[in-house]
Protein backbone atom coordinates (compact mmCIF):
# COMPACT_ATOMS: atom_id res chain seq x y z
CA UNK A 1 0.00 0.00 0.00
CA UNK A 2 1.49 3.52 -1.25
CA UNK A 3 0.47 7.13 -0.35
CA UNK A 4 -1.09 9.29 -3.42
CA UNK A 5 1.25 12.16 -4.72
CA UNK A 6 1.16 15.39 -2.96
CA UNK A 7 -0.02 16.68 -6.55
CA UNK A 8 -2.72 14.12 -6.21
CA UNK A 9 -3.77 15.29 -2.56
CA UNK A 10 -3.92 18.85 -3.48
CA UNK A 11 -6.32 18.25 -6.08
CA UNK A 12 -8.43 15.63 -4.84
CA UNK A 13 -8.31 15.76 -1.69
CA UNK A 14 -7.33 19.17 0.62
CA UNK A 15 -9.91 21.28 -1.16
CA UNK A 16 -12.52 19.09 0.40
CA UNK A 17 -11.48 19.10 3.91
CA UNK A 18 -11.35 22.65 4.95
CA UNK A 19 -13.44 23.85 7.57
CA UNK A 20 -14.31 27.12 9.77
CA UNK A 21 -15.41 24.96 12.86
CA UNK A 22 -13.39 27.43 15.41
CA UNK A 23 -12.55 24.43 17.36
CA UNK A 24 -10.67 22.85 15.11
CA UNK A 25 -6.98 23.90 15.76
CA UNK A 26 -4.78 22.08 13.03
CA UNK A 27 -6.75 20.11 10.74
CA UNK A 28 -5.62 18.18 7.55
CA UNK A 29 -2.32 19.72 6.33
CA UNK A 30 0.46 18.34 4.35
CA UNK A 31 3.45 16.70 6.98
CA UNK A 32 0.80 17.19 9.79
CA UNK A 33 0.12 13.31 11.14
CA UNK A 34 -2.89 14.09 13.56
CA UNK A 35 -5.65 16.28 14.25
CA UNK A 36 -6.20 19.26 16.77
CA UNK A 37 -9.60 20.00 17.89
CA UNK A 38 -10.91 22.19 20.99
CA UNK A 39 -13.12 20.14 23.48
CA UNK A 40 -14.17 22.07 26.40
CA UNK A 41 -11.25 22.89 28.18
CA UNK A 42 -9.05 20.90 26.96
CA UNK A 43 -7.19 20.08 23.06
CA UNK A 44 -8.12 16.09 21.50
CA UNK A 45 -5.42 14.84 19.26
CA UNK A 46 -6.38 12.60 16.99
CA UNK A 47 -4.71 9.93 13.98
CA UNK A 48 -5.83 7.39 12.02
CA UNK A 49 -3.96 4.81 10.06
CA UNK A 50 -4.50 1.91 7.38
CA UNK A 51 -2.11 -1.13 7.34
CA UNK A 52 -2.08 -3.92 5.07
CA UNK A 53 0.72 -4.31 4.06
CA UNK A 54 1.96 -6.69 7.27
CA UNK A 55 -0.08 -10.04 7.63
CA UNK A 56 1.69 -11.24 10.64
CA UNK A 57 1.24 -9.16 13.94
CA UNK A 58 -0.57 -6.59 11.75
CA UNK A 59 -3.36 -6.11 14.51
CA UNK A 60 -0.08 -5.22 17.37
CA UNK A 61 1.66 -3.06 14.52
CA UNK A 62 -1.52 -1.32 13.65
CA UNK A 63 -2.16 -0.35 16.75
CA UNK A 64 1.45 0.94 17.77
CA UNK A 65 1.86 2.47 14.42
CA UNK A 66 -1.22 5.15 15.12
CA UNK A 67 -0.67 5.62 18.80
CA UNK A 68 3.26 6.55 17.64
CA UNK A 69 1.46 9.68 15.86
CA UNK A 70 -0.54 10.90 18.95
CA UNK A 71 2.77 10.76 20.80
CA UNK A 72 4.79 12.57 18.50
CA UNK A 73 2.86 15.62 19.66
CA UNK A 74 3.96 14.92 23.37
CA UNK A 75 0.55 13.94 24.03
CA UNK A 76 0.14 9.88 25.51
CA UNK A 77 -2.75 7.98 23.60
CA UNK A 78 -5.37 7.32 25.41
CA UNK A 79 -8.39 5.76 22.94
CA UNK A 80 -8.71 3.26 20.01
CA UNK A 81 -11.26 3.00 17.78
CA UNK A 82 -10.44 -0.22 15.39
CA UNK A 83 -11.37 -1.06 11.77
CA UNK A 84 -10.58 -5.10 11.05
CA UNK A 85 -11.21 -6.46 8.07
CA UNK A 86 -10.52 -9.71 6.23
CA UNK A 87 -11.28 -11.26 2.97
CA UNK A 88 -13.49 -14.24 3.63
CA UNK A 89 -16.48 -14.63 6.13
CA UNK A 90 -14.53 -17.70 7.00
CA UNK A 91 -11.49 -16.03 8.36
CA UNK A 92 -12.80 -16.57 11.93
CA UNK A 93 -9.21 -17.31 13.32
CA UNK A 94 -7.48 -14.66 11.60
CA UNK A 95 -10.00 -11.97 12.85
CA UNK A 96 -9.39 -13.56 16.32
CA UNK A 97 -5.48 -13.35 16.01
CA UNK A 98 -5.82 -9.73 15.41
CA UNK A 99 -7.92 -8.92 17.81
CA UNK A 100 -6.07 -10.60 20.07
CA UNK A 101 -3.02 -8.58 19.05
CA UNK A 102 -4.43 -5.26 19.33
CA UNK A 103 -5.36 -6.15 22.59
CA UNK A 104 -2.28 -6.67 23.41
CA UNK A 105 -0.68 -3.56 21.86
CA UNK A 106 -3.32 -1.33 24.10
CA UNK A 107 -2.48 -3.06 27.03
CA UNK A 108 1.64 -2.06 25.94
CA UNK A 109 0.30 1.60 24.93
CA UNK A 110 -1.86 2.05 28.38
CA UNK A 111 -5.30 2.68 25.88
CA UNK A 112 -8.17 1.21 25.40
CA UNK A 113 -10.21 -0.02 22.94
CA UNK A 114 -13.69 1.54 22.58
CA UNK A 115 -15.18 0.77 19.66
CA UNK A 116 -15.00 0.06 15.64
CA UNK A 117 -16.02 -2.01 12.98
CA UNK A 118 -15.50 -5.55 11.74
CA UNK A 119 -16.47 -7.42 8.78
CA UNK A 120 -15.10 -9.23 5.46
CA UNK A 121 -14.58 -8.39 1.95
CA UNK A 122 -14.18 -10.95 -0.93
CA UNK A 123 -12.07 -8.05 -2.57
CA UNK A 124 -9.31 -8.14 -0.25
CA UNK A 125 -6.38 -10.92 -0.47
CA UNK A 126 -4.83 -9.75 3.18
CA UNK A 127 -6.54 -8.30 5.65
CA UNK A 128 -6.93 -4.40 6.82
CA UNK A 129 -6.91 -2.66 9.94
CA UNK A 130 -6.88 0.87 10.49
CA UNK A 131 -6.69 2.73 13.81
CA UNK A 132 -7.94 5.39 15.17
CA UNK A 133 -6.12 6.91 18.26
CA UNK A 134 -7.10 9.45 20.24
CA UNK A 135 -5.39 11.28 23.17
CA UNK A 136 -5.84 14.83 25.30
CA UNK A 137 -3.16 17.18 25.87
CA UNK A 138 -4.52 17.71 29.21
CA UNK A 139 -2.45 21.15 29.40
CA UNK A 140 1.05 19.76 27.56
CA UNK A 141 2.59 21.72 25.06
CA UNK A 142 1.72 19.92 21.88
CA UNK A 143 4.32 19.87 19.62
CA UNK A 144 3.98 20.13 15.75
CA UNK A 145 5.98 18.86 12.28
CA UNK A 146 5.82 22.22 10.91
CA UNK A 147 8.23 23.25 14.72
CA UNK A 148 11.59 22.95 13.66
CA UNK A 149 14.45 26.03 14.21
CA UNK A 150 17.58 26.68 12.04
CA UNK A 151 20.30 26.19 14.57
CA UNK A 152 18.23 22.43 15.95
CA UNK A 153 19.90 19.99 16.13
CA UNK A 154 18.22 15.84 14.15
CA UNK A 155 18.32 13.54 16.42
CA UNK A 156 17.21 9.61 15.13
CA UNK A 157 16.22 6.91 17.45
CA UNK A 158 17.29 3.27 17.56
CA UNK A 159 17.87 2.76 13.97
CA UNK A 160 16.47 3.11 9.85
CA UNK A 161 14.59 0.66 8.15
CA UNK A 162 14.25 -1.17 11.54
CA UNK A 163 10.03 -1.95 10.53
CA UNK A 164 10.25 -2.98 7.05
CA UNK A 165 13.41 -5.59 7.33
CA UNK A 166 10.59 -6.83 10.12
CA UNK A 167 8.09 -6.72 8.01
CA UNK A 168 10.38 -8.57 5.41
CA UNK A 169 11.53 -11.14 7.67
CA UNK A 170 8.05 -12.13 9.28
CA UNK A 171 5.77 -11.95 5.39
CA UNK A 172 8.42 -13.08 3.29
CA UNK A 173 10.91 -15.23 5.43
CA UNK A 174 10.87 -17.70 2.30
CA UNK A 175 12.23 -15.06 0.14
CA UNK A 176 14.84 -13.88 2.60
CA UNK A 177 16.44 -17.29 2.66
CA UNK A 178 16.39 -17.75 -0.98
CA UNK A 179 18.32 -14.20 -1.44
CA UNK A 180 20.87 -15.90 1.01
CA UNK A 181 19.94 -15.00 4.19
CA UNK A 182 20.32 -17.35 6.81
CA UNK A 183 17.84 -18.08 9.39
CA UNK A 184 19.41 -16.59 12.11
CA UNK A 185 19.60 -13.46 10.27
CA UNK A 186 15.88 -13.85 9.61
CA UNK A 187 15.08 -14.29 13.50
CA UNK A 188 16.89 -11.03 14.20
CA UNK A 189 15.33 -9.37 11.63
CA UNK A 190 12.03 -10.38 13.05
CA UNK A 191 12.81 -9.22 16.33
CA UNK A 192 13.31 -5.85 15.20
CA UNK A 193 9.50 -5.86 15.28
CA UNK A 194 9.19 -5.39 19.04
CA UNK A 195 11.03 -1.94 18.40
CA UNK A 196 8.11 -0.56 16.81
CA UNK A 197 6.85 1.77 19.45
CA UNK A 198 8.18 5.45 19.97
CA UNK A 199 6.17 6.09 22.95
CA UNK A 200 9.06 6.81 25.59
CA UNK A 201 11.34 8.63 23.18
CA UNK A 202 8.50 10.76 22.25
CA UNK A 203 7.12 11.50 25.45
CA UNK A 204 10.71 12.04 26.61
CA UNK A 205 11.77 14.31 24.02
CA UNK A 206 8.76 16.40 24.31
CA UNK A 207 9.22 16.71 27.94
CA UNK A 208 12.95 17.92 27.34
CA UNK A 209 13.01 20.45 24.49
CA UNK A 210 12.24 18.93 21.10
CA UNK A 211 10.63 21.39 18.97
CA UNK A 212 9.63 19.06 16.35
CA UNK A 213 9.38 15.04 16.13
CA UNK A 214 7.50 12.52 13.24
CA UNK A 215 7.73 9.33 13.42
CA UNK A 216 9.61 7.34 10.69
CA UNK A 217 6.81 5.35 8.03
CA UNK A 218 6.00 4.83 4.70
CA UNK A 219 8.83 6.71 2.72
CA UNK A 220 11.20 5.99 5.41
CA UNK A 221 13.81 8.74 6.93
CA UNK A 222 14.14 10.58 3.70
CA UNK A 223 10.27 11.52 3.58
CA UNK A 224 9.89 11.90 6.90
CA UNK A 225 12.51 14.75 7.23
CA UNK A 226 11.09 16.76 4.08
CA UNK A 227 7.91 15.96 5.60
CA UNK A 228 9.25 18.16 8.65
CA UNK A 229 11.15 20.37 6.08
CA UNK A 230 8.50 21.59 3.83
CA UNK A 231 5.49 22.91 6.34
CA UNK A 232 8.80 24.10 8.94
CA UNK A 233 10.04 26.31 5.62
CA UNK A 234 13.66 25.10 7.17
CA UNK A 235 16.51 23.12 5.22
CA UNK A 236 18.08 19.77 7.02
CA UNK A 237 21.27 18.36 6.46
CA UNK A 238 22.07 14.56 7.36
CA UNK A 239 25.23 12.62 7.35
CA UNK A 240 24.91 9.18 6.27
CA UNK A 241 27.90 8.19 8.35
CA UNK A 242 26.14 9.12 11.91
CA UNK A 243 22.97 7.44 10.90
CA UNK A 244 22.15 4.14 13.11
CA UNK A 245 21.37 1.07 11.07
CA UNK A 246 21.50 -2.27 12.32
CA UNK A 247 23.65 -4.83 10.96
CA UNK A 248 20.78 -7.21 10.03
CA UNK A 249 18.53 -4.44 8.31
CA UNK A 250 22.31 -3.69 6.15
CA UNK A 251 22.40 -7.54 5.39
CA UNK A 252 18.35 -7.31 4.48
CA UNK A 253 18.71 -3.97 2.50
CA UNK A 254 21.43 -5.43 0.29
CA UNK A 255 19.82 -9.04 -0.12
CA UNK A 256 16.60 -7.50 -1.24
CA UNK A 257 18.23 -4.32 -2.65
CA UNK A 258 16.09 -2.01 -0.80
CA UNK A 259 17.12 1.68 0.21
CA UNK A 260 17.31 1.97 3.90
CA UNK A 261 16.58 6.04 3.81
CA UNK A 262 13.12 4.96 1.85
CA UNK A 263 11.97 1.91 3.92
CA UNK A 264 9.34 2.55 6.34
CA UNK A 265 10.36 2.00 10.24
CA UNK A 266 7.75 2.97 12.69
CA UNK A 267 10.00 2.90 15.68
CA UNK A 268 12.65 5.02 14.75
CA UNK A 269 11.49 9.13 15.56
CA UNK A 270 13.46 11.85 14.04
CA UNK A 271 13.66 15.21 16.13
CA UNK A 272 14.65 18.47 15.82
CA UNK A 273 15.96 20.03 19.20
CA UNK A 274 17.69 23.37 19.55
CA UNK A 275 21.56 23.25 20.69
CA UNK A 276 20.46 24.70 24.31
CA UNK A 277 18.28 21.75 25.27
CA UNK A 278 20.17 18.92 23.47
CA UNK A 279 22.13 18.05 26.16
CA UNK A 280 19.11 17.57 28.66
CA UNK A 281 17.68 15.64 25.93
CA UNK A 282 19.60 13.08 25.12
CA UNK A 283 20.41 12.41 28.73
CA UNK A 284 16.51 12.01 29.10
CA UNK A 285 17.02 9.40 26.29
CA UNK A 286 20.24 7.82 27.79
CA UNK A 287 17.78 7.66 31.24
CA UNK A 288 15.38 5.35 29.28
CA UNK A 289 17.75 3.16 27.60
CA UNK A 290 16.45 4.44 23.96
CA UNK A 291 19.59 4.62 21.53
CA UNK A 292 20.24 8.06 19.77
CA UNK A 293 22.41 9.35 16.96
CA UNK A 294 23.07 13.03 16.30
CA UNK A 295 23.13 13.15 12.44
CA UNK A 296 22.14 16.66 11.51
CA UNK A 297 21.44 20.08 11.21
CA UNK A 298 18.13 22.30 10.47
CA UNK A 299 19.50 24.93 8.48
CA UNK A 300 17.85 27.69 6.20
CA UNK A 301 17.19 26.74 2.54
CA UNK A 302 14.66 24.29 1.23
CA UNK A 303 14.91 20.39 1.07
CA UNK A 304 16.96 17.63 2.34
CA UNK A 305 20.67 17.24 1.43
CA UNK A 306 22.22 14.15 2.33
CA UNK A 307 26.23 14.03 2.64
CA UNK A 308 27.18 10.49 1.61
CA UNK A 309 31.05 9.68 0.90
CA UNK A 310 31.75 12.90 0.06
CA UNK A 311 28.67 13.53 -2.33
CA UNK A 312 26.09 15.67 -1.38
CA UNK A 313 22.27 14.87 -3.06
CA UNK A 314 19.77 17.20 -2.57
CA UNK A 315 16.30 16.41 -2.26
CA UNK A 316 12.88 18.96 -2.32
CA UNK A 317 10.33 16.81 -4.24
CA UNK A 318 8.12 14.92 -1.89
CA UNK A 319 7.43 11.68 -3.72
CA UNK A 320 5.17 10.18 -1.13
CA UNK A 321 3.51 7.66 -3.75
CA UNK A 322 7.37 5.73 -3.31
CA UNK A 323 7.54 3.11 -0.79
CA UNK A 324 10.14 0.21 -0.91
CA UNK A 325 7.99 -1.78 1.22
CA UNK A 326 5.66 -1.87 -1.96
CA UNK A 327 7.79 -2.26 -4.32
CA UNK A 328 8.74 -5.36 -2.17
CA UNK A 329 5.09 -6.55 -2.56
CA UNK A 330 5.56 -5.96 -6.35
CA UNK A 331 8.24 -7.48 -6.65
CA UNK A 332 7.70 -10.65 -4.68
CA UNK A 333 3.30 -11.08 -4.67
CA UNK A 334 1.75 -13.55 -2.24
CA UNK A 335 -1.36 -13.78 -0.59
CA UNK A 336 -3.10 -13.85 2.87
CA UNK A 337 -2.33 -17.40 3.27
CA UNK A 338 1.88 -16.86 2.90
């Protein structure tokens, strides 16, 4: 599953979703993950997301995967609604599975489940599940993509690519091994999974001086930091040589000759914080056992330049409708029962 274009959203879609409800604060805007709407005294924050792109644990990653979004504000999620759906009326055990993995994930999360729909559709070959997460600010500073300061510092947690090699590993652990992986290489790689939540970096962070944070998905770290780029009217600058990746997501991303910067890895947060509150920061993140790598700068300019063995590419085009972990579903098809 791939994004549409941002030329496609501006013409089919943002015209149709403005609104002069007063208590909406921030509602749909490019880079911005969640909503901010005025309820009584206090600010709801508010995300939704589809996944179907995962068959294994896709009811645990859905769930983390939306409640990451609330948190990136500095905001804990609090409320799920949940969408399952699968492709045949038979699927009893697989709608069990995933309920009984979402379960799970609220119970990790500290939310609850309070509603949603379930049902089948012979038009589907995997299943779906979107999430709805909801949270209050309950009078925290919410923070927002569009935050960062020339001068911040990027900050990237635990590592790139860490979701899709899981992803990979779990859905298409047949494939691995006949690109030459071996399967202890494919057991780490599935591991990598229970790294998927950003929850106490986020929280952390926003506690400690971030001004801006967005968690890493579909389009990987590349998108991600234009998506913070573009609405923050900022440049960034990234060194490839500072940027964590873990040796089993190098060994997937050459076997299956995927581009770590473009694969999507819920898990790993990029965040902008300013030089004066960087070294509070990190020590918060030290404190929680979360690893961290400095690789960056915000800077003024447009765009993302990446400084790679001496080459510098520079990047301003947001080409959200690329995903490697799409292309991998392209490139190797299969269906529910894989």
């Amino acid at each position: 599953m791939s994004k549409f274009s941002l030329d496609v959203l501006k013409r089919c879609v943002y015209p149709f979703v403005e609104t002069n409800d007063p208590d909406v604060i921030l509602g749909a805007a490019f880079g911005e993950d969640v909503a901010l709407t005025r309820v009584g005294g206090d600010i709801l924050v508010s995300h939704v997301d589809p996944i179907v792109g995962a068959i294994e644990n896709i009811g645990w990653l859905a769930v983390h995967v939306a409640c990451n979004d609330i948190a990136t504000t500095g905001a804990p999620p609090r409320w799920i609604l949940l969408l399952v759906l699968v492709p045949s009326m038979d699927d009893e055990d697989l709608l069990k599975q995933i309920m009984r993995d979402a379960h799970r994930a609220v119970g990790e999360v500290g939310a609850s489940i309070i509603g949603g729909h379930t049902g089948y559709s012979s038009g589907l070959s995997r299943p779906l599940v979107a999430v709805t997460a909801l949270g209050f600010a309950s009078e925290r500073k919410l923070l927002r993509t569009s935050g960062a300061k020339i001068g911040d510092h990027v900050l990237v947690t635990k590592g790139i690519a860490m979701e899709g090699t899981a992803i990979l590993a779990h859905d298409f652990s047949d494939v691995a091994q006949a690109l030459g992986l071996g399967k202890e290489e494919v057991d780490k790689a599935k591991d990598l999974i229970h790294e998927v939540s950003v929850l106490p970096e986020a929280l952390a962070l926003a506690k400690h001086g971030a001004t801006a944070m967005h968690d890493v998905t579909r389009g990987g770290l590349l998108e991600t930091l234009l998506e913070i780029s573009i609405p923050s009217n900022i440049g960034i600058e990234v060194d490839t040589s500072r940027l964590p990746i873990h040796p089993v997501v190098d060994s997937f991303a050459r076997a299956f000759r995927f581009d770590p910067l473009r694969m999507i890895s819920s898990g790993t947060l990029a965040a902008t914080v300013p030089p004066e509150s960087l070294a509070e920061a990190t020590a918060a993140l030290n404190e929680i056992g979360v690893l961290w790598a400095d690789v960056g700068q915000v800077t003024d300019g447009a765009g993302v330049r990446i400084l790679s063995r001496g080459k510098t590419d520079h990047y301003r085009q947001i080409l959200c409708e690329q995903d490697e972990l799409a292309r991998m579903w392209t490139l190797y098809p299969r269906n529910e029962k894989s």
